[in-house]
PDB file of N, CA and C in Angstrom:
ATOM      1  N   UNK A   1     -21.647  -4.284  -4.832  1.00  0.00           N
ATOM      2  CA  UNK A   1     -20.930  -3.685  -5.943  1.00  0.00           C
ATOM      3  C   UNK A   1     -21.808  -3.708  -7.185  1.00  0.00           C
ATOM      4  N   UNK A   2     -22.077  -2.755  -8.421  1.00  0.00           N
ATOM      5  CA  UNK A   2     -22.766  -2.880  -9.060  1.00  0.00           C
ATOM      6  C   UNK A   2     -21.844  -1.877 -10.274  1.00  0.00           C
ATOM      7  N   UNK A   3     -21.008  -2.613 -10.258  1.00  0.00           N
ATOM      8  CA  UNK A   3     -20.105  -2.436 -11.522  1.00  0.00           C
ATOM      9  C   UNK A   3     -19.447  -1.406 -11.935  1.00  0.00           C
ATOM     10  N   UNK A   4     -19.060  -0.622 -10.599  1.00  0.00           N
ATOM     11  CA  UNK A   4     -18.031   0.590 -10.604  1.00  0.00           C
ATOM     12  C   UNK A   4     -16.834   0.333 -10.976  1.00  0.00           C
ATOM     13  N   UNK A   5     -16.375   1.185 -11.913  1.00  0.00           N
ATOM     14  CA  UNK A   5     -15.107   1.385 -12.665  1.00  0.00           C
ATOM     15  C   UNK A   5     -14.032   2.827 -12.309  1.00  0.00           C
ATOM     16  N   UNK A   6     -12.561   2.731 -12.003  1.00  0.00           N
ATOM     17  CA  UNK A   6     -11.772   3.256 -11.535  1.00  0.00           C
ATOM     18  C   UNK A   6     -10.502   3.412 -12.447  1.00  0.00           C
ATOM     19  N   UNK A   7     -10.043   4.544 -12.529  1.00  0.00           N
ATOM     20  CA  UNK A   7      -8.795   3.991 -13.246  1.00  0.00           C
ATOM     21  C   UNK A   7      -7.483   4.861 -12.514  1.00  0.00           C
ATOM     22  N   UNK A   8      -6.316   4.593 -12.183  1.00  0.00           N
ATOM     23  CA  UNK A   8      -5.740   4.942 -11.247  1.00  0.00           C
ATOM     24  C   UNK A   8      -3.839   5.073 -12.486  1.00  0.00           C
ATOM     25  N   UNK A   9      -4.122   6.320 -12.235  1.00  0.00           N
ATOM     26  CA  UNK A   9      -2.577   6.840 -13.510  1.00  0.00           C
ATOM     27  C   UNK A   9      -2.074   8.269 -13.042  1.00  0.00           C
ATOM     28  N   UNK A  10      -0.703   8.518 -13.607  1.00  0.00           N
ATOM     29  CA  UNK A  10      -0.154   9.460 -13.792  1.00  0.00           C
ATOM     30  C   UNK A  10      -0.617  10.786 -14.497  1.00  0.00           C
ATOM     31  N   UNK A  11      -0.536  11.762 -14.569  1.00  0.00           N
ATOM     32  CA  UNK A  11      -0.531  12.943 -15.480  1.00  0.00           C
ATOM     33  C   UNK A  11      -2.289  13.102 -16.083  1.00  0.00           C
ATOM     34  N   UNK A  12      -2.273  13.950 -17.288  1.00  0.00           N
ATOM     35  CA  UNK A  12      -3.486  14.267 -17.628  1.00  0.00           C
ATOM     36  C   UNK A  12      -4.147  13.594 -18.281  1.00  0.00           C
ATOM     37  N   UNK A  13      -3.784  12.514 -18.880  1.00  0.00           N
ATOM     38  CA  UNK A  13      -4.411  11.231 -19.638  1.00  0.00           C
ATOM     39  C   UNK A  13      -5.646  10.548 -19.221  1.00  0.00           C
ATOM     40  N   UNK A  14      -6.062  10.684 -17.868  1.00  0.00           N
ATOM     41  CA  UNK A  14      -6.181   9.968 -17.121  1.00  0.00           C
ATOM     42  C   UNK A  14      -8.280  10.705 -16.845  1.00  0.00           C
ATOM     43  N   UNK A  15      -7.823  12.127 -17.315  1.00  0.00           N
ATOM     44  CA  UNK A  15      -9.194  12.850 -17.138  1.00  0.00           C
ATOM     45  C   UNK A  15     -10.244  12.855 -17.761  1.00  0.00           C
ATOM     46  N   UNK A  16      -9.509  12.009 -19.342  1.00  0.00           N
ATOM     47  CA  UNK A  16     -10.538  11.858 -20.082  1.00  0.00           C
ATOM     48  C   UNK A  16     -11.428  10.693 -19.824  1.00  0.00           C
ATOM     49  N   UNK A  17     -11.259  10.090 -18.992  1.00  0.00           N
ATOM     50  CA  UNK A  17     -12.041   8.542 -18.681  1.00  0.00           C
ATOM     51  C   UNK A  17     -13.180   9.221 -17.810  1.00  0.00           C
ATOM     52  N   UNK A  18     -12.992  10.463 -17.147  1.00  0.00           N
ATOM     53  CA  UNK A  18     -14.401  11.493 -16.258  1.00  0.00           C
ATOM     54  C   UNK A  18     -15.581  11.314 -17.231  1.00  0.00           C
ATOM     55  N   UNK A  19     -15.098  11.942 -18.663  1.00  0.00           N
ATOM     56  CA  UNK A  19     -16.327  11.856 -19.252  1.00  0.00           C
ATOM     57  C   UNK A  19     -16.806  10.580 -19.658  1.00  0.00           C
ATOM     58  N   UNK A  20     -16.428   9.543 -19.355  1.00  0.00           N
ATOM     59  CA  UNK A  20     -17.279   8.047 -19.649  1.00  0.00           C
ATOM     60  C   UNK A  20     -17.470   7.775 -17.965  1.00  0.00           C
ATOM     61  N   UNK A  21     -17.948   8.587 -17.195  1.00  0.00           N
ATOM     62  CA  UNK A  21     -18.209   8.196 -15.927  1.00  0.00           C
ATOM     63  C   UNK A  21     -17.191   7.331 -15.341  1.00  0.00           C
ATOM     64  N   UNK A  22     -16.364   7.605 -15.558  1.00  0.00           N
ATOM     65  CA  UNK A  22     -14.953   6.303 -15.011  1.00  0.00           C
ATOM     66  C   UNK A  22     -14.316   7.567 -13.675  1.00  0.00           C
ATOM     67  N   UNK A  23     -14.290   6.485 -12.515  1.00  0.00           N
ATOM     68  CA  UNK A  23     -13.490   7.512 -11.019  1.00  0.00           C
ATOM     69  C   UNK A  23     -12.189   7.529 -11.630  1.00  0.00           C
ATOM     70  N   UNK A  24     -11.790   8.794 -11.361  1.00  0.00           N
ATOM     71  CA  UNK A  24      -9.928   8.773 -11.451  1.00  0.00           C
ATOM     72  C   UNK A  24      -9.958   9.289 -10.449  1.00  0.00           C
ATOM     73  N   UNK A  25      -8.021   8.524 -10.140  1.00  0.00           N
ATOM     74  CA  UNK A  25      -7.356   8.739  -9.095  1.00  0.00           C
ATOM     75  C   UNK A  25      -5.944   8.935  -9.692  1.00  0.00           C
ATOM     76  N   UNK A  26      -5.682  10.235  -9.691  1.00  0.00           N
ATOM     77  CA  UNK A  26      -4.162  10.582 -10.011  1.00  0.00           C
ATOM     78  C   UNK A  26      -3.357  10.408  -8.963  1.00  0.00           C
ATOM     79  N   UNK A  27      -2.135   9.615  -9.450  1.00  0.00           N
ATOM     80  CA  UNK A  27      -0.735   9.377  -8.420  1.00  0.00           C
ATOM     81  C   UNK A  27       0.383   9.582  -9.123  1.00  0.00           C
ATOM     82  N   UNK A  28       1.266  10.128  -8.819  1.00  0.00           N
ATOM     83  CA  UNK A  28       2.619  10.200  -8.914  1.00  0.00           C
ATOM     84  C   UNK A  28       3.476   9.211  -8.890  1.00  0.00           C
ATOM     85  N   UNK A  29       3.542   8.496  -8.054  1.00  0.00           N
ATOM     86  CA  UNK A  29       3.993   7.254  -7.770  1.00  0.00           C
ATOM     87  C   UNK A  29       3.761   5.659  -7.562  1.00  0.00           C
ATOM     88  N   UNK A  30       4.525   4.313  -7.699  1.00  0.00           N
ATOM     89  CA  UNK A  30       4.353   3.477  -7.415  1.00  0.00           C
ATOM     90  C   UNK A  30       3.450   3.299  -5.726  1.00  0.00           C
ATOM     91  N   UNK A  31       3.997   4.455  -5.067  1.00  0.00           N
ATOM     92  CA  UNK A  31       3.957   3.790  -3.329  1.00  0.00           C
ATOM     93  C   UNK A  31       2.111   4.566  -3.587  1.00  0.00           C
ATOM     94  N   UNK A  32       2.480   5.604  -4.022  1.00  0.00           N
ATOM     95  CA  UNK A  32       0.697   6.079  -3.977  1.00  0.00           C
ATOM     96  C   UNK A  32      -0.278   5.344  -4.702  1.00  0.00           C
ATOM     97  N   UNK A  33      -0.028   4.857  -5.711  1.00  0.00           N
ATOM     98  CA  UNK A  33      -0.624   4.295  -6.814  1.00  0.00           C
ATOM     99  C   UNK A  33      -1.145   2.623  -5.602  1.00  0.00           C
ATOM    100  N   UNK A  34      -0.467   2.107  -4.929  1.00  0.00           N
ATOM    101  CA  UNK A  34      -0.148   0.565  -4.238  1.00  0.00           C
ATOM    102  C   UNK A  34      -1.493   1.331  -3.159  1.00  0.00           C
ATOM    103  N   UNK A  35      -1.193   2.817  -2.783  1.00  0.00           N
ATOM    104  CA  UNK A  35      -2.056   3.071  -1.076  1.00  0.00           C
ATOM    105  C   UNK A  35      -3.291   3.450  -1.921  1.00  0.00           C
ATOM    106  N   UNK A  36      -4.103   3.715  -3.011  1.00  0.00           N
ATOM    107  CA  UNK A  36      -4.974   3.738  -3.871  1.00  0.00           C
ATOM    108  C   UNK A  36      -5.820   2.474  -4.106  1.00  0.00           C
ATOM    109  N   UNK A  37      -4.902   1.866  -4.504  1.00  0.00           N
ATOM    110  CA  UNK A  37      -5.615   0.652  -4.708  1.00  0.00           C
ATOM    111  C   UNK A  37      -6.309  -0.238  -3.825  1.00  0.00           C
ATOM    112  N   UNK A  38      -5.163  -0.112  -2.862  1.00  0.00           N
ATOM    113  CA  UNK A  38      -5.503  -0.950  -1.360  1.00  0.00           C
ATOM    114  C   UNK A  38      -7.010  -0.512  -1.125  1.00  0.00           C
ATOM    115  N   UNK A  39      -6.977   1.241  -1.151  1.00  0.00           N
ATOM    116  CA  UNK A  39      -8.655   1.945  -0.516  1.00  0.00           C
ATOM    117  C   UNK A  39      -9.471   1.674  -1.625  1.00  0.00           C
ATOM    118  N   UNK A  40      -9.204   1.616  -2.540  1.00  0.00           N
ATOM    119  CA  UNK A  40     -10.611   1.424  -3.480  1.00  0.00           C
ATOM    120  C   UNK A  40     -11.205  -0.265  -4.340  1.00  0.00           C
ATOM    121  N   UNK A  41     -10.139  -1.400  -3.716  1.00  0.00           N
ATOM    122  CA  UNK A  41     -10.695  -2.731  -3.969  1.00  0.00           C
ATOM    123  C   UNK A  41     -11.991  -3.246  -3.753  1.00  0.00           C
ATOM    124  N   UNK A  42     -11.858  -2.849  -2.704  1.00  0.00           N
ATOM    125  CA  UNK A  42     -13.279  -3.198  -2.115  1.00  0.00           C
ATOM    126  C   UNK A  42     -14.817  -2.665  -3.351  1.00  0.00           C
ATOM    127  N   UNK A  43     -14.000  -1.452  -3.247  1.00  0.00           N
ATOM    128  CA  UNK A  43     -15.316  -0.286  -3.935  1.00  0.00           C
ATOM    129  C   UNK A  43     -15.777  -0.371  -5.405  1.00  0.00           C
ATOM    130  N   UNK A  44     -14.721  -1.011  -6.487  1.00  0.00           N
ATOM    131  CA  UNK A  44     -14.631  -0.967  -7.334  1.00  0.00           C
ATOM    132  C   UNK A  44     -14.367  -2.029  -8.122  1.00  0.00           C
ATOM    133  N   UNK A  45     -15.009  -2.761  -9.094  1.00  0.00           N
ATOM    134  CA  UNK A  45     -14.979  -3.888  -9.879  1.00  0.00           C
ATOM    135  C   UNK A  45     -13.843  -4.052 -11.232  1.00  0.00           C
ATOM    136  N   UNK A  46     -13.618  -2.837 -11.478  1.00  0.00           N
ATOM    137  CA  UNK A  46     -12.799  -3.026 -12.656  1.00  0.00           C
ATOM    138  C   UNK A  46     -11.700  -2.005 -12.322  1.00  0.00           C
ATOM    139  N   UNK A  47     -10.841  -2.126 -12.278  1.00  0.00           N
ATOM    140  CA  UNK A  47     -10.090  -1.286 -12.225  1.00  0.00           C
ATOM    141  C   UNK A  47      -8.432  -0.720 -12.995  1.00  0.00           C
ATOM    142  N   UNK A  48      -8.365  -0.032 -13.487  1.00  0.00           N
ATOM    143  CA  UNK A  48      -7.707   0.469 -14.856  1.00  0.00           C
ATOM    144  C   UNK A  48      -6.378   1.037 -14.309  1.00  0.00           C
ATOM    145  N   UNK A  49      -5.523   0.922 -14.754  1.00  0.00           N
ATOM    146  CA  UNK A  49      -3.827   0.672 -14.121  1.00  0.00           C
ATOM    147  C   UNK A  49      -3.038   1.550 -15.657  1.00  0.00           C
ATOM    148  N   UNK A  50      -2.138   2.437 -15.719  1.00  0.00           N
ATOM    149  CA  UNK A  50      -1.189   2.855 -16.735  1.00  0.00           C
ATOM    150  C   UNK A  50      -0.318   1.872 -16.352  1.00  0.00           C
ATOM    151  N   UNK A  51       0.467   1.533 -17.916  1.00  0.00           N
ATOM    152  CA  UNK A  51       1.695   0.717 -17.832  1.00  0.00           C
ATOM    153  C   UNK A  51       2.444   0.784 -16.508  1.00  0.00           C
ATOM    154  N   UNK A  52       2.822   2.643 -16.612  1.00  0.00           N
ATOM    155  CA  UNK A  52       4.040   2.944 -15.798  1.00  0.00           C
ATOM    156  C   UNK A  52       4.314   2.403 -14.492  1.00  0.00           C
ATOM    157  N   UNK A  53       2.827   2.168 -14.556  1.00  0.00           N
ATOM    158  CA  UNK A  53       2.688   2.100 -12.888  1.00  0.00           C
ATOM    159  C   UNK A  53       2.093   0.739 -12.486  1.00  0.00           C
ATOM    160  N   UNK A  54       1.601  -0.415 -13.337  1.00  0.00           N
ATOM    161  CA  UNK A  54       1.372  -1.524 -13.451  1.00  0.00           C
ATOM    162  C   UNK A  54       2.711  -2.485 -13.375  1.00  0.00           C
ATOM    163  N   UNK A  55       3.855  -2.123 -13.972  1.00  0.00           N
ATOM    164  CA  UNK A  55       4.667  -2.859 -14.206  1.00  0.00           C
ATOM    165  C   UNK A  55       5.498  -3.168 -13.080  1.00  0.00           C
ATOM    166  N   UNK A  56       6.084  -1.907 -12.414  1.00  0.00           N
ATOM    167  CA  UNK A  56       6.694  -2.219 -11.281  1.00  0.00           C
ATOM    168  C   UNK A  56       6.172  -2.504  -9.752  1.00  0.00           C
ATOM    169  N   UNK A  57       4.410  -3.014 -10.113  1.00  0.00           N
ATOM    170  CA  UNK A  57       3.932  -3.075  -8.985  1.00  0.00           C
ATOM    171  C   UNK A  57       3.116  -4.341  -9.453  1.00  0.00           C
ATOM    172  N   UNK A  58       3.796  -5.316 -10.077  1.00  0.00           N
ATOM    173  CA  UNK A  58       3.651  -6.585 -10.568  1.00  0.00           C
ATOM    174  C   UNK A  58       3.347  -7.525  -9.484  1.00  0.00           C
ATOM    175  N   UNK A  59       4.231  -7.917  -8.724  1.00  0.00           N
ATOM    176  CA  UNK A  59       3.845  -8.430  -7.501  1.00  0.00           C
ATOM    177  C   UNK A  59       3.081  -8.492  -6.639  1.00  0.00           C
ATOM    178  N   UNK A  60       3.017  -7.049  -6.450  1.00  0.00           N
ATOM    179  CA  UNK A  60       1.234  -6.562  -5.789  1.00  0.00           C
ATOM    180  C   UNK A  60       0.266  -6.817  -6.481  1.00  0.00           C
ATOM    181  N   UNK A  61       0.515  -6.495  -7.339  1.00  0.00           N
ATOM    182  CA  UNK A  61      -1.219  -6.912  -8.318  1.00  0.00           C
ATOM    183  C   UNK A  61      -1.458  -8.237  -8.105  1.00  0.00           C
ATOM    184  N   UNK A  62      -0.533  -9.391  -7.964  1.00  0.00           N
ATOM    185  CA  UNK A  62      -0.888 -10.913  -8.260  1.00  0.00           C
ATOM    186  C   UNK A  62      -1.984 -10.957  -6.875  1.00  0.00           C
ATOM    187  N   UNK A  63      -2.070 -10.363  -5.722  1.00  0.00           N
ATOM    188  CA  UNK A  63      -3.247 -10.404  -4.535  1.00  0.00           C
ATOM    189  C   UNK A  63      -4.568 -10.386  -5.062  1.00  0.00           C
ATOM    190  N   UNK A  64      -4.603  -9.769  -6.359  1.00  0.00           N
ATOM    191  CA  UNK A  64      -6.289  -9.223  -7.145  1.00  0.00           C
ATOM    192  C   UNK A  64      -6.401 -10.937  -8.246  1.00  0.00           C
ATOM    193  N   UNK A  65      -5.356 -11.791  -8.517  1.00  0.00           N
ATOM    194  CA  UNK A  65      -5.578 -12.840  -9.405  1.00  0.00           C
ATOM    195  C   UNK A  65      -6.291 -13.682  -8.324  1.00  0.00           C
ATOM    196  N   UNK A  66      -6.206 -13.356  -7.301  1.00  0.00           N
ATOM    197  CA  UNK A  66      -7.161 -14.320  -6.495  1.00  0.00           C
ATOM    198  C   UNK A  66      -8.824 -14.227  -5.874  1.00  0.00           C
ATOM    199  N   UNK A  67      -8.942 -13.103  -6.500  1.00  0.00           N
ATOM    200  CA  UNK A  67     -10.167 -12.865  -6.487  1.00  0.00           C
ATOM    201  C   UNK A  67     -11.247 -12.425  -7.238  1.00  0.00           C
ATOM    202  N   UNK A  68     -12.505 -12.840  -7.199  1.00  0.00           N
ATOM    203  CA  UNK A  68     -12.863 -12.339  -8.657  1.00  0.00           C
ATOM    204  C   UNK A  68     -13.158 -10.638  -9.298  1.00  0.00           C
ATOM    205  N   UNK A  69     -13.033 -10.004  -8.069  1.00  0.00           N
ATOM    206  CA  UNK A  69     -13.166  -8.609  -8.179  1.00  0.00           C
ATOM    207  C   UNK A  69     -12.413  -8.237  -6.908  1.00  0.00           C
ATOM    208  N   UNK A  70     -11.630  -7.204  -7.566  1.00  0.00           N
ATOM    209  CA  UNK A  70     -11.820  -6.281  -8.464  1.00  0.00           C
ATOM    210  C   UNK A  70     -10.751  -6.868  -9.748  1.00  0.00           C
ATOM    211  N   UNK A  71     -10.912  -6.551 -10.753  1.00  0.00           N
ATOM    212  CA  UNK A  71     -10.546  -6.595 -12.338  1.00  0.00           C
ATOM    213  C   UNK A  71      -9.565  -6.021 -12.568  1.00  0.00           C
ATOM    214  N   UNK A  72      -8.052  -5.750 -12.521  1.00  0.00           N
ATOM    215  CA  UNK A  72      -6.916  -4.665 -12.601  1.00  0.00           C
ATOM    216  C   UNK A  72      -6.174  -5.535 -13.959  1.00  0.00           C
ATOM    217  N   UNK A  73      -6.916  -4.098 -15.123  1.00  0.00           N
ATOM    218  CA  UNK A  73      -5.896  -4.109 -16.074  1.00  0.00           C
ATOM    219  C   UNK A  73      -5.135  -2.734 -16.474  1.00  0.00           C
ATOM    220  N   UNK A  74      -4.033  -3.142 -16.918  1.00  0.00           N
ATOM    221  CA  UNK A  74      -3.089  -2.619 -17.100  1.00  0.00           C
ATOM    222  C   UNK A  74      -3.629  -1.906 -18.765  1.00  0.00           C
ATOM    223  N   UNK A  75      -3.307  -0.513 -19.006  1.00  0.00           N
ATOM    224  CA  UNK A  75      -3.414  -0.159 -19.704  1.00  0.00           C
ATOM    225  C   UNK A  75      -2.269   1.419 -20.348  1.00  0.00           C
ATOM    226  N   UNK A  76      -2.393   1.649 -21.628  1.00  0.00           N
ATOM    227  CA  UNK A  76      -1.067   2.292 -21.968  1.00  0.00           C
ATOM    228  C   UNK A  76      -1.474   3.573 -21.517  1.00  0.00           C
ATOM    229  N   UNK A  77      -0.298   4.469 -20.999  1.00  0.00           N
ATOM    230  CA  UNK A  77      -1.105   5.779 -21.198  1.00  0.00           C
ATOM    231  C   UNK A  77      -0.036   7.161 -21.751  1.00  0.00           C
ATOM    232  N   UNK A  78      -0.130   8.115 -20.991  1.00  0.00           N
ATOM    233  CA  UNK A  78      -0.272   9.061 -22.308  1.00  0.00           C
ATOM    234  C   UNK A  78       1.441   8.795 -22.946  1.00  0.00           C
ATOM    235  N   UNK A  79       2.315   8.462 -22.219  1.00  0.00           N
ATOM    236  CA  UNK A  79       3.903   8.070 -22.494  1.00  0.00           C
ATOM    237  C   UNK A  79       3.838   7.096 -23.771  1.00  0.00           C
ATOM    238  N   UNK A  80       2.704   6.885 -24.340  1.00  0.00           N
ATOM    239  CA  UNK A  80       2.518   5.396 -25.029  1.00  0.00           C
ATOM    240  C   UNK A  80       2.732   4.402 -24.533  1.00  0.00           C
ATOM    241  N   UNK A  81       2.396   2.942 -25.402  1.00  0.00           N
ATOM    242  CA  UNK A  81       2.296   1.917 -24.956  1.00  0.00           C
ATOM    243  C   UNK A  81       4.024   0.977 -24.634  1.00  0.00           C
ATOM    244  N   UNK A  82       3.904   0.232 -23.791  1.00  0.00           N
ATOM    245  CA  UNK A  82       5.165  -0.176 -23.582  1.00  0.00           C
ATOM    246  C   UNK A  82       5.244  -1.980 -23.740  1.00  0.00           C
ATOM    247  N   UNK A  83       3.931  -2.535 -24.399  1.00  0.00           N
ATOM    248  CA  UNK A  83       3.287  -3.838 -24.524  1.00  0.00           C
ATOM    249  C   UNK A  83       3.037  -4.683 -23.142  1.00  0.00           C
ATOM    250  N   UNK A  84       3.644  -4.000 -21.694  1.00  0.00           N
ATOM    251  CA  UNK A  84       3.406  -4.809 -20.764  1.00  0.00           C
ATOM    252  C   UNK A  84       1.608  -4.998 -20.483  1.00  0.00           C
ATOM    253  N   UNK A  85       0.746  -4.488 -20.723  1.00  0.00           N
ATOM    254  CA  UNK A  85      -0.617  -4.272 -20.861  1.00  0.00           C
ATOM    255  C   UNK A  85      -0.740  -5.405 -21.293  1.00  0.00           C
ATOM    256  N   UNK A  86      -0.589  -5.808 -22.575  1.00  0.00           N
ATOM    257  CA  UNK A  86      -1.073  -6.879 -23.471  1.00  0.00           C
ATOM    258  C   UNK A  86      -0.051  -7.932 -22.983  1.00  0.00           C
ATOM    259  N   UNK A  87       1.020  -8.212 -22.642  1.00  0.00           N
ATOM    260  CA  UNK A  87       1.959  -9.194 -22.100  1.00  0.00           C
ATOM    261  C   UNK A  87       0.807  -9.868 -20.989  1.00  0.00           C
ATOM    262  N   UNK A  88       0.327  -8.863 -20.076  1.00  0.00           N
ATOM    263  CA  UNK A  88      -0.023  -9.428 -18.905  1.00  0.00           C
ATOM    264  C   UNK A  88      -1.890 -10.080 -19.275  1.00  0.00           C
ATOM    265  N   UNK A  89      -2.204  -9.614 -20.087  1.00  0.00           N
ATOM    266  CA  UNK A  89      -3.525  -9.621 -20.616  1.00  0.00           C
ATOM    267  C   UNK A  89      -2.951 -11.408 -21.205  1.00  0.00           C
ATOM    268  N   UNK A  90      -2.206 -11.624 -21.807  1.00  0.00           N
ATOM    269  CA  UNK A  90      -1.736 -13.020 -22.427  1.00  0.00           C
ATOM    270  C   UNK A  90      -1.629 -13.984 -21.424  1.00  0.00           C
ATOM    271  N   UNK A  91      -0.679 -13.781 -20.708  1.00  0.00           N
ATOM    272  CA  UNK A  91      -0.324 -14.466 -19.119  1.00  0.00           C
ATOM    273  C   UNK A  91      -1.889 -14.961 -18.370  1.00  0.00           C
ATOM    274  N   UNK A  92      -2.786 -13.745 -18.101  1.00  0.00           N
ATOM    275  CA  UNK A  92      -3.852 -13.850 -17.371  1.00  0.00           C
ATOM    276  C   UNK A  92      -4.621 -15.104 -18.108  1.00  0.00           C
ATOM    277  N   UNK A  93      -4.688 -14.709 -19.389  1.00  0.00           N
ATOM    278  CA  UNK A  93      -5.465 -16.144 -20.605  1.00  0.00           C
ATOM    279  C   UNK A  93      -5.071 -17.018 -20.387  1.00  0.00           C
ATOM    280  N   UNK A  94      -3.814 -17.491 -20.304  1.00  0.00           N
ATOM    281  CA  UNK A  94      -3.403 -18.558 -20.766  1.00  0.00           C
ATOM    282  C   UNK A  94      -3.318 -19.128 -19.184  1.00  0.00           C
ATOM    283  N   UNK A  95      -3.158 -18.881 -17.778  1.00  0.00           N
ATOM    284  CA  UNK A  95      -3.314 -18.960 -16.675  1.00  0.00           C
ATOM    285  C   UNK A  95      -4.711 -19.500 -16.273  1.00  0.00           C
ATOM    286  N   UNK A  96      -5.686 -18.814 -17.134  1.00  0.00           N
ATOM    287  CA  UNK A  96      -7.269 -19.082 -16.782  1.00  0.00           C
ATOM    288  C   UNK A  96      -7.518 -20.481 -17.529  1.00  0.00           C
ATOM    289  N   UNK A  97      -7.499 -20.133 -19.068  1.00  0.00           N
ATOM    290  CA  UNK A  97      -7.826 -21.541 -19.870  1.00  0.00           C
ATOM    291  C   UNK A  97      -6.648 -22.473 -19.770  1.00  0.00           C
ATOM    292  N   UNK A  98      -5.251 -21.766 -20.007  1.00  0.00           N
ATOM    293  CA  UNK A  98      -4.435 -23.257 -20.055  1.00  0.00           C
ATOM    294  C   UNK A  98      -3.825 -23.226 -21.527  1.00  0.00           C
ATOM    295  N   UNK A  99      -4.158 -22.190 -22.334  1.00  0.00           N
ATOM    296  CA  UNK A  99      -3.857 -22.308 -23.898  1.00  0.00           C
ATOM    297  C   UNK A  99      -3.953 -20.242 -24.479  1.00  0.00           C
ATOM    298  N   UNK A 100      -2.766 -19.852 -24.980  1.00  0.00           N
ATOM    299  CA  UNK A 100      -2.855 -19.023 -25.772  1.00  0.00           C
ATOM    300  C   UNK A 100      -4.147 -18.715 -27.109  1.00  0.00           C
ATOM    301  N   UNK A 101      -5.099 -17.661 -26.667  1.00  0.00           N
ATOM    302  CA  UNK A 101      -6.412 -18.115 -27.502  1.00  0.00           C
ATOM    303  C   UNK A 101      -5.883 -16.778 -27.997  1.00  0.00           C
ATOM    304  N   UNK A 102      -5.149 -15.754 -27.686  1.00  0.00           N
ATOM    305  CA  UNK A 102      -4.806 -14.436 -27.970  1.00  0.00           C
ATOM    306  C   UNK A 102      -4.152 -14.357 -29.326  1.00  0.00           C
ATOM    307  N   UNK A 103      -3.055 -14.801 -29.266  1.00  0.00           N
ATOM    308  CA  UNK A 103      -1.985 -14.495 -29.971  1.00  0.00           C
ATOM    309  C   UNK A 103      -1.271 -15.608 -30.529  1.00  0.00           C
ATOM    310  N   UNK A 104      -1.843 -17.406 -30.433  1.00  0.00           N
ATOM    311  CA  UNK A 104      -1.411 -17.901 -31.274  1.00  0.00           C
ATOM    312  C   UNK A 104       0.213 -18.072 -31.531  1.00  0.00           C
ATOM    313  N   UNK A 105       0.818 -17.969 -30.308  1.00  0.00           N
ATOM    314  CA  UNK A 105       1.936 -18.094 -30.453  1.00  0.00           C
ATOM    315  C   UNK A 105       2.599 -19.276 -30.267  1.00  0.00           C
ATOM    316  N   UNK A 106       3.964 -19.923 -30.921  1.00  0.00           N
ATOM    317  CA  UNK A 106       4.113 -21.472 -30.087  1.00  0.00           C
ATOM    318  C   UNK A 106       5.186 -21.208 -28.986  1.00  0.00           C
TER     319      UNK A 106
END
């Protein structure tokens, strides 16, 4: 692997990541979005998730916290942001170190 990046979303949001050399994979759905991911773990180190479709496939994603690649973050897309992105970005921190370094919250 030598640091291929993927990002896997809904609708047209998703095309502008072509021009920063980023693979897209448009899905419609949770179940397509889950059979996507499965084929491109292996292939791909970082890999870029819309809310919509990050959130209700929460469970599945926790299989990728156990390994060090591939990288699946959650990010907003064109519907706007819904804060689960940054929720899970907090969780992941504070899981790794043990302490909120983000957001300082008590």
């Amino acid at each position: 692997m030598t640091g291929k990046t993927a990002i896997v979303g809904s609708g047209d949001g998703i095309t502008v990541f072509k021009a920063a050399g980023v693979a897209t994979f448009p899905v419609e759905d949770e179940k397509r979005a889950r059979e996507i991911l499965r084929k491109i773990a292996k292939e791909y180190q970082v890999i870029f998730l819309t809310e919509e479709l990050a959130r209700p496939l929460a469970e599945f994603l926790k299989r990728f916290d156990e390994e060090p690649y591939p990288v699946v973050l959650s990010i907003p897309s064109g519907e706007g942001e819904s804060g689960y992105g940054m929720e899970a970005l907090k969780n992941a921190m504070e899981r790794a170190l043990g302490v909120d370094i983000l957001f300082h919250n008590d």
